[in-house]
N, C-alpha and C. Protein backbone atom coordinates (compact mmCIF):
# COMPACT_ATOMS: atom_id res chain seq x y z
N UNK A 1 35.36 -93.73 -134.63
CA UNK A 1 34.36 -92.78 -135.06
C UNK A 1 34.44 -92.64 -136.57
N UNK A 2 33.88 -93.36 -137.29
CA UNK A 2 33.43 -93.27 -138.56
C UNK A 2 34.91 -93.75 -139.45
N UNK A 3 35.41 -94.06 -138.37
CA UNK A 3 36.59 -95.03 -139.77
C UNK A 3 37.34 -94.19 -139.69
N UNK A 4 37.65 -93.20 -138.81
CA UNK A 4 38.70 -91.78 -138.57
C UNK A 4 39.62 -92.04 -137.69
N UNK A 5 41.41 -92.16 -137.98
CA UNK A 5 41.88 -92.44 -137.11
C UNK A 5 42.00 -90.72 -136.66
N UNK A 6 43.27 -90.93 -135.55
CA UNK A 6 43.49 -89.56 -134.64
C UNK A 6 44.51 -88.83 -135.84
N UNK A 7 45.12 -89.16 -136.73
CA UNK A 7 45.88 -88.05 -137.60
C UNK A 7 44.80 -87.79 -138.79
N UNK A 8 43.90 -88.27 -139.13
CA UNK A 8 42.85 -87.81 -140.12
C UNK A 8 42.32 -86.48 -139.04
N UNK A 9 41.75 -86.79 -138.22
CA UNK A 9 40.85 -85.92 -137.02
C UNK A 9 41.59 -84.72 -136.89
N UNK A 10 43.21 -84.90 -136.65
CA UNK A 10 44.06 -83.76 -137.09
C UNK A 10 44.00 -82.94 -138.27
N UNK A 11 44.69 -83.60 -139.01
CA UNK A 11 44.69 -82.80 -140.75
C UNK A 11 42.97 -82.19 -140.84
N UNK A 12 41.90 -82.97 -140.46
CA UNK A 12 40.61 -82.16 -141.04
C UNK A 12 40.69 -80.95 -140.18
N UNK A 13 40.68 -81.05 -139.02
CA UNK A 13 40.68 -79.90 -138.15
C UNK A 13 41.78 -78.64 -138.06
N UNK A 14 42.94 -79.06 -138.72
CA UNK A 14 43.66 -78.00 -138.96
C UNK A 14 43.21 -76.99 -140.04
N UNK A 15 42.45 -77.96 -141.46
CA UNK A 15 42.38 -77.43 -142.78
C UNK A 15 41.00 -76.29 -142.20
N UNK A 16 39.85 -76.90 -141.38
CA UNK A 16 38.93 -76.02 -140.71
C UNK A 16 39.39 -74.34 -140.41
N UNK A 17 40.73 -75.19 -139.09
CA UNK A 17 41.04 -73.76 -138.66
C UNK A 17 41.46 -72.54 -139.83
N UNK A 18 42.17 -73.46 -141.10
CA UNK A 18 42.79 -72.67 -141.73
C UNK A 18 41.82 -72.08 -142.50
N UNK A 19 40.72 -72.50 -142.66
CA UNK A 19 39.49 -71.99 -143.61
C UNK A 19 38.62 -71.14 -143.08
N UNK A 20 38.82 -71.25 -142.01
CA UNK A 20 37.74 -70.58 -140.92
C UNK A 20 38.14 -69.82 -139.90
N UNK A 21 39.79 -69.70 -139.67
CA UNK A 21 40.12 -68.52 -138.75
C UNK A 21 39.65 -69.01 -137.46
N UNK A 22 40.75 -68.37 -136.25
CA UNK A 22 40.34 -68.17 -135.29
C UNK A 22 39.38 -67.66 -134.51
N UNK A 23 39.03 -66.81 -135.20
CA UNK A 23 37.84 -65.90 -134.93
C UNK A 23 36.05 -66.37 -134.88
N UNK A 24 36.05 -66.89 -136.62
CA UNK A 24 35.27 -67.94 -136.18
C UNK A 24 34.96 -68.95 -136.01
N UNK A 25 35.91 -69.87 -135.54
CA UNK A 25 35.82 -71.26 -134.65
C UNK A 25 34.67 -71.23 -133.43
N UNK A 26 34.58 -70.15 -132.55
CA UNK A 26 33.40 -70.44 -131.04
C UNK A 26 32.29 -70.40 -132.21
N UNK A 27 32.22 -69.37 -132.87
CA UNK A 27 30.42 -69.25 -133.67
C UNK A 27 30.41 -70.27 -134.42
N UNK A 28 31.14 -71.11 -134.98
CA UNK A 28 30.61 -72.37 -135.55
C UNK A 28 30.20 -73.55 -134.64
N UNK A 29 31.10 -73.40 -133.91
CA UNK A 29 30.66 -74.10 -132.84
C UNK A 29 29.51 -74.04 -132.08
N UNK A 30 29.01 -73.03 -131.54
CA UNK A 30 28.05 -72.21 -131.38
C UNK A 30 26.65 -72.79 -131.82
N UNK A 31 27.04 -72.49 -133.01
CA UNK A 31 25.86 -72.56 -134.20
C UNK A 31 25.83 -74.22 -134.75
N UNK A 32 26.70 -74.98 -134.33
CA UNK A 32 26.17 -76.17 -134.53
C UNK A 32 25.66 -77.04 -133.30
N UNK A 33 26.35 -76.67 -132.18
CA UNK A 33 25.64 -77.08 -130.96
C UNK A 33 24.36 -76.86 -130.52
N UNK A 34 23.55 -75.60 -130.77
CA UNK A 34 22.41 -75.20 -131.44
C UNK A 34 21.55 -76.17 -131.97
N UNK A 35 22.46 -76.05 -133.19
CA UNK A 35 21.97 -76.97 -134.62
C UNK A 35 21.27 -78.46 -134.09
N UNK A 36 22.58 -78.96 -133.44
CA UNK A 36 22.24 -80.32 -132.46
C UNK A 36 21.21 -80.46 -131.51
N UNK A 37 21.02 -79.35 -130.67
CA UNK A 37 20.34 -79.16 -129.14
C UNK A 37 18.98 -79.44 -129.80
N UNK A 38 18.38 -78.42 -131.33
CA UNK A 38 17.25 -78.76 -131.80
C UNK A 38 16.69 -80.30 -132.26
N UNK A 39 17.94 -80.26 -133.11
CA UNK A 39 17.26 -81.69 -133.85
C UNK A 39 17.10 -82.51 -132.86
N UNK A 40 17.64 -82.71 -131.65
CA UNK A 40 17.09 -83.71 -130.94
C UNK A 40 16.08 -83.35 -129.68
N UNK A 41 15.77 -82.09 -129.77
CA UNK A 41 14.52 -81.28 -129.27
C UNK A 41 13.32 -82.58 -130.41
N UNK A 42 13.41 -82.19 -131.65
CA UNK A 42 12.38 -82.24 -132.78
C UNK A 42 12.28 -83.56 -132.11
N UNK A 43 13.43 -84.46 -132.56
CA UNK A 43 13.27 -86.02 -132.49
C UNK A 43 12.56 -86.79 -131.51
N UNK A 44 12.67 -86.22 -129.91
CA UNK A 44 12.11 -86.08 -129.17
C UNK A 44 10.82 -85.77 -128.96
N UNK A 45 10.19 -84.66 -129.58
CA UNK A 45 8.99 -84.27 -129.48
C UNK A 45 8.12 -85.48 -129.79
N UNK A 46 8.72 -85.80 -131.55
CA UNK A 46 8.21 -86.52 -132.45
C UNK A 46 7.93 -88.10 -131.98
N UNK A 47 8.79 -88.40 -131.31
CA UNK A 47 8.75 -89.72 -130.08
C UNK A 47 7.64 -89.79 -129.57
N UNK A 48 7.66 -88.62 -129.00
CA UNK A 48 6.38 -88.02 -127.63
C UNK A 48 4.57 -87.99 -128.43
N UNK A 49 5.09 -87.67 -129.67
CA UNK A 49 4.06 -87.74 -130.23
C UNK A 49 3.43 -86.07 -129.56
N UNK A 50 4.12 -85.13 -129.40
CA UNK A 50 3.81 -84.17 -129.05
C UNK A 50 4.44 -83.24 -130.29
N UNK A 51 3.47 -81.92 -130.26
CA UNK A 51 4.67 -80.82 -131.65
C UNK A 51 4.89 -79.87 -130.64
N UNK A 52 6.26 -79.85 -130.68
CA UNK A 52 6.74 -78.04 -129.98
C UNK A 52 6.89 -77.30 -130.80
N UNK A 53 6.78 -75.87 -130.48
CA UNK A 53 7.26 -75.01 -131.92
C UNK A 53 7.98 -74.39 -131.14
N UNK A 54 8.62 -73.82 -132.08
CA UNK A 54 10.23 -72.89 -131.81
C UNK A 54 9.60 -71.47 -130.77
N UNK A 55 10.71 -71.06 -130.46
CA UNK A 55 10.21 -69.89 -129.80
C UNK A 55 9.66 -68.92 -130.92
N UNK A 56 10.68 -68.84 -131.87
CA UNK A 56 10.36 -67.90 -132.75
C UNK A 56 9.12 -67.69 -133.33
N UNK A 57 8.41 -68.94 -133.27
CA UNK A 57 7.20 -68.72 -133.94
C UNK A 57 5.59 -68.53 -132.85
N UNK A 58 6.15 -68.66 -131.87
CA UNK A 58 5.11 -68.73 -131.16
C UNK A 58 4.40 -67.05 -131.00
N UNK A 59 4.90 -65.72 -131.50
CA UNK A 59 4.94 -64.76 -131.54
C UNK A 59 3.32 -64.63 -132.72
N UNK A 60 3.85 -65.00 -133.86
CA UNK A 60 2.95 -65.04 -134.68
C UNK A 60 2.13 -66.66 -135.08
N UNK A 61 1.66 -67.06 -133.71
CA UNK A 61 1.09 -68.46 -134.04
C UNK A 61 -0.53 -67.36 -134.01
N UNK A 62 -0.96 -66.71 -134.47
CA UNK A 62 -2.05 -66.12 -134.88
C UNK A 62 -3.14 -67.44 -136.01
N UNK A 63 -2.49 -67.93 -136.55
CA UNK A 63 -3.10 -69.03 -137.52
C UNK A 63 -2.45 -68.52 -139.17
N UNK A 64 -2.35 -69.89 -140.03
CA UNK A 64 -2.19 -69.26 -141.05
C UNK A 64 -2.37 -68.07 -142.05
N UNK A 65 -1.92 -67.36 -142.39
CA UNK A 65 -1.84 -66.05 -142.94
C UNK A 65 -2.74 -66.14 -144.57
N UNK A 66 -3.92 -65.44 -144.89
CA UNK A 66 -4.51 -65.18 -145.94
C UNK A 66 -4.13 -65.32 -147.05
N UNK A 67 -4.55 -66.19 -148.44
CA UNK A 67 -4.14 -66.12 -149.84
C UNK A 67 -4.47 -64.87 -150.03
């Protein structure tokens, strides 16, 4: 995996924990699994030749908003 043996994979992941605490290790995680789940939502769509929009926006898909 990218030219990484298993004691590099170590040392990076320790220096993480040490930068980032126990605490928040799940929310990064979290938040990049997320991160992932979308982009290959998008990539997908974009394949499909279809556009999804986020949940978030479907609230105010009213149409572009006035100069």
């Amino acid at each position: 995996m990218f030219g990484l043996g298993t004691q590099e994979l170590v040392i990076i992941l320790a220096i993480v924990f040490l930068i980032f605490g126990a605490k928040r290790l799940p929310e990064i995680g979290s938040g990049l699994g997320k991160a992932i789940k979308n982009f290959k939502g998008g990539v997908k769509s974009i394949e499909e030749g279809t556009e999804e929009k986020p949940k978030d926006e479907t609230k105010n898909a009213s149409g572009p908003k006035p100069v």
